[in-house]
C-alpha atoms as a PDB file:
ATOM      1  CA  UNK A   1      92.632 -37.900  25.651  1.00  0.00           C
ATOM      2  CA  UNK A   2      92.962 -36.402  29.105  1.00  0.00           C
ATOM      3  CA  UNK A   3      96.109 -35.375  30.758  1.00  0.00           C
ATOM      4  CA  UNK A   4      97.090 -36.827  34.462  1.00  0.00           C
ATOM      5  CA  UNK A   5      97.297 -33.799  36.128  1.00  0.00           C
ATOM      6  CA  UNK A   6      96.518 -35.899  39.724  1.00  0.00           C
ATOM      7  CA  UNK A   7     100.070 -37.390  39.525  1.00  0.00           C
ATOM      8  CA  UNK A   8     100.015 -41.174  40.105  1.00  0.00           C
ATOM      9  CA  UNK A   9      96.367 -41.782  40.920  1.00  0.00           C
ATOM     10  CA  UNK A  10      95.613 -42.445  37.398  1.00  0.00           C
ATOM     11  CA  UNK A  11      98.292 -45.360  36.249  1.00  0.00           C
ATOM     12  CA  UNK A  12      96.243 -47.599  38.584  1.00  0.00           C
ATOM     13  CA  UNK A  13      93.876 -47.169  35.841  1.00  0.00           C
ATOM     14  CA  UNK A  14      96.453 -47.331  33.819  1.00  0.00           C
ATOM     15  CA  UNK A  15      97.159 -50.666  34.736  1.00  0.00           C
ATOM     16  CA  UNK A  16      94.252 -52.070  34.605  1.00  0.00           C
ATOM     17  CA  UNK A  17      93.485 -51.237  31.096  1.00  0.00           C
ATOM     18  CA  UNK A  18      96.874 -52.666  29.980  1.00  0.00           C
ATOM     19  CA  UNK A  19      96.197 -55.902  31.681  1.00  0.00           C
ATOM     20  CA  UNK A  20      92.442 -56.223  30.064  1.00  0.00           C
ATOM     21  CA  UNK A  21      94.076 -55.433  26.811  1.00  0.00           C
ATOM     22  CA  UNK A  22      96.859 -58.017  26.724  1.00  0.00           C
ATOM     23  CA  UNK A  23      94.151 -60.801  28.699  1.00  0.00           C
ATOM     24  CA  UNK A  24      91.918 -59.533  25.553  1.00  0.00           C
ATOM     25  CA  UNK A  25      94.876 -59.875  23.207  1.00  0.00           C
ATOM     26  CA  UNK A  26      95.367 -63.215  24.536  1.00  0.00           C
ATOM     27  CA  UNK A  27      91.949 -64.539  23.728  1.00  0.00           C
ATOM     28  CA  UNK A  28      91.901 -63.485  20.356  1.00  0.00           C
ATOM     29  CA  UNK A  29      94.867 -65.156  19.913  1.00  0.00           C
ATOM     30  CA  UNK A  30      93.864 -68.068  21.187  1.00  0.00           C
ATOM     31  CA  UNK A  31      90.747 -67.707  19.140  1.00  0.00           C
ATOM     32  CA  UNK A  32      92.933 -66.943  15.771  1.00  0.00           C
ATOM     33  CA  UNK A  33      94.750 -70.023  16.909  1.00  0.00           C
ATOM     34  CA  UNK A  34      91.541 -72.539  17.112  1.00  0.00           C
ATOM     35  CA  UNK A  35      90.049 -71.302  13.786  1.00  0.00           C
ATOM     36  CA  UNK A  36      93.381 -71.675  11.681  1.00  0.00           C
ATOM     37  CA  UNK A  37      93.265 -75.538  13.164  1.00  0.00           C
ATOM     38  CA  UNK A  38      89.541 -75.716  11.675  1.00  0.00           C
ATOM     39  CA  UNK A  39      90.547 -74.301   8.648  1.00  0.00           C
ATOM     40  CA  UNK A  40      93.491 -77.030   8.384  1.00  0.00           C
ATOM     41  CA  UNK A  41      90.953 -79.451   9.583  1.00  0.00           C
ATOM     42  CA  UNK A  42      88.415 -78.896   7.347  1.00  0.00           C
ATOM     43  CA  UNK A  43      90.824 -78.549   4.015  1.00  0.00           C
ATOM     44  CA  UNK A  44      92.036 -82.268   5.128  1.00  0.00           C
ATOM     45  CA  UNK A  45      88.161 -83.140   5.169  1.00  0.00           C
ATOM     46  CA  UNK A  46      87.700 -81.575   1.730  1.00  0.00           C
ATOM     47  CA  UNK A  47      90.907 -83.433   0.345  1.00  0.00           C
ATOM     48  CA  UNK A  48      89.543 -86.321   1.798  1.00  0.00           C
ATOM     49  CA  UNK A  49      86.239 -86.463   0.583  1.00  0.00           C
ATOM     50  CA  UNK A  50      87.511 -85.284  -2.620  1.00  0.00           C
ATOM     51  CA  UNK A  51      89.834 -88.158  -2.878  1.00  0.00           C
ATOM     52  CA  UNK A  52      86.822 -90.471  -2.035  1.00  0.00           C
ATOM     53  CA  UNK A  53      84.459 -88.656  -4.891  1.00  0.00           C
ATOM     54  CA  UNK A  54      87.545 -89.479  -7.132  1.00  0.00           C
ATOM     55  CA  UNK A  55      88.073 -92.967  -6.441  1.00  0.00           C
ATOM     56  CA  UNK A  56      83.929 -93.902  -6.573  1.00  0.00           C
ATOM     57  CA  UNK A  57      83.368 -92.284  -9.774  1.00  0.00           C
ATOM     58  CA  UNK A  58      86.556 -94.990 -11.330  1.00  0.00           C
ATOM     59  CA  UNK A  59      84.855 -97.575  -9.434  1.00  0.00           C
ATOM     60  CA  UNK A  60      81.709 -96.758 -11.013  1.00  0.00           C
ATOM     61  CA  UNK A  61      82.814 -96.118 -14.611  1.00  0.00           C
ATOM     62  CA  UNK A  62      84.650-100.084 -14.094  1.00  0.00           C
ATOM     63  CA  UNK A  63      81.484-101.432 -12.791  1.00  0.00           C
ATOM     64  CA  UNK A  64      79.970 -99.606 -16.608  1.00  0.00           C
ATOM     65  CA  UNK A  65      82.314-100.960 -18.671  1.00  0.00           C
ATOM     66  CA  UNK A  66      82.182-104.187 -17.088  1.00  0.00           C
ATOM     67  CA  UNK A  67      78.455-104.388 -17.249  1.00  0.00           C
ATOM     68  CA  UNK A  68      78.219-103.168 -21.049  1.00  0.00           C
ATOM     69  CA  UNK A  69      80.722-106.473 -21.775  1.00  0.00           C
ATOM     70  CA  UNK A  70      78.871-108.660 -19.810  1.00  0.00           C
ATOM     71  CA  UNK A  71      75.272-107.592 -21.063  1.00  0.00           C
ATOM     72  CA  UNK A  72      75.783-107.157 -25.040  1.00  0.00           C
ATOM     73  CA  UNK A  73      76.332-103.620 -24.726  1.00  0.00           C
ATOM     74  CA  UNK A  74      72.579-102.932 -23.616  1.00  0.00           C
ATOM     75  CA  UNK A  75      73.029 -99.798 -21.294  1.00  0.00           C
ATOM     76  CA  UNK A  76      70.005 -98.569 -19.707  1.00  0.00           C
ATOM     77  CA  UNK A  77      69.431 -95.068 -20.440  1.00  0.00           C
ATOM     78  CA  UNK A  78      69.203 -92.921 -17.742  1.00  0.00           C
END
């Protein structure tokens, strides 16, 4: 770290790097912000699709049982 021997000629400098921090600060937020709304996002898409895995499977498993009845209980083997 260097010492500012020169009195106020380097808090210009100073300045500058504290403002390029905090805008740099303020983009990662912003990008920490945006990816936590994907995250969300994409859990409702899982618990969606999930719920829509769910309900074809009982759809299919009627559409089975419904078939065996109806045929004689002649299932074709798959």
């Amino acid at each position: 770290m260097e010492s500012s021997s020169s009195g106020g000629g380097d808090k210009g400098g100073d300045s500058k790097l504290v403002k390029e921090l905090q805008r740099e600060l303020s983009e990662t937020k912003d990008s920490l912000s945006k990816a936590r709304k994907d995250v969300e996002s994409m859990k409702a898409q899982a618990e969606s699709v999930s719920a829509e895995y769910d309900r074809l499977c009982e759809e299919h498993n009627r559409l089975e049982k419904k078939l065996a009845i109806q045929g004689g209980g002649d299932k074709k083997d798959d």
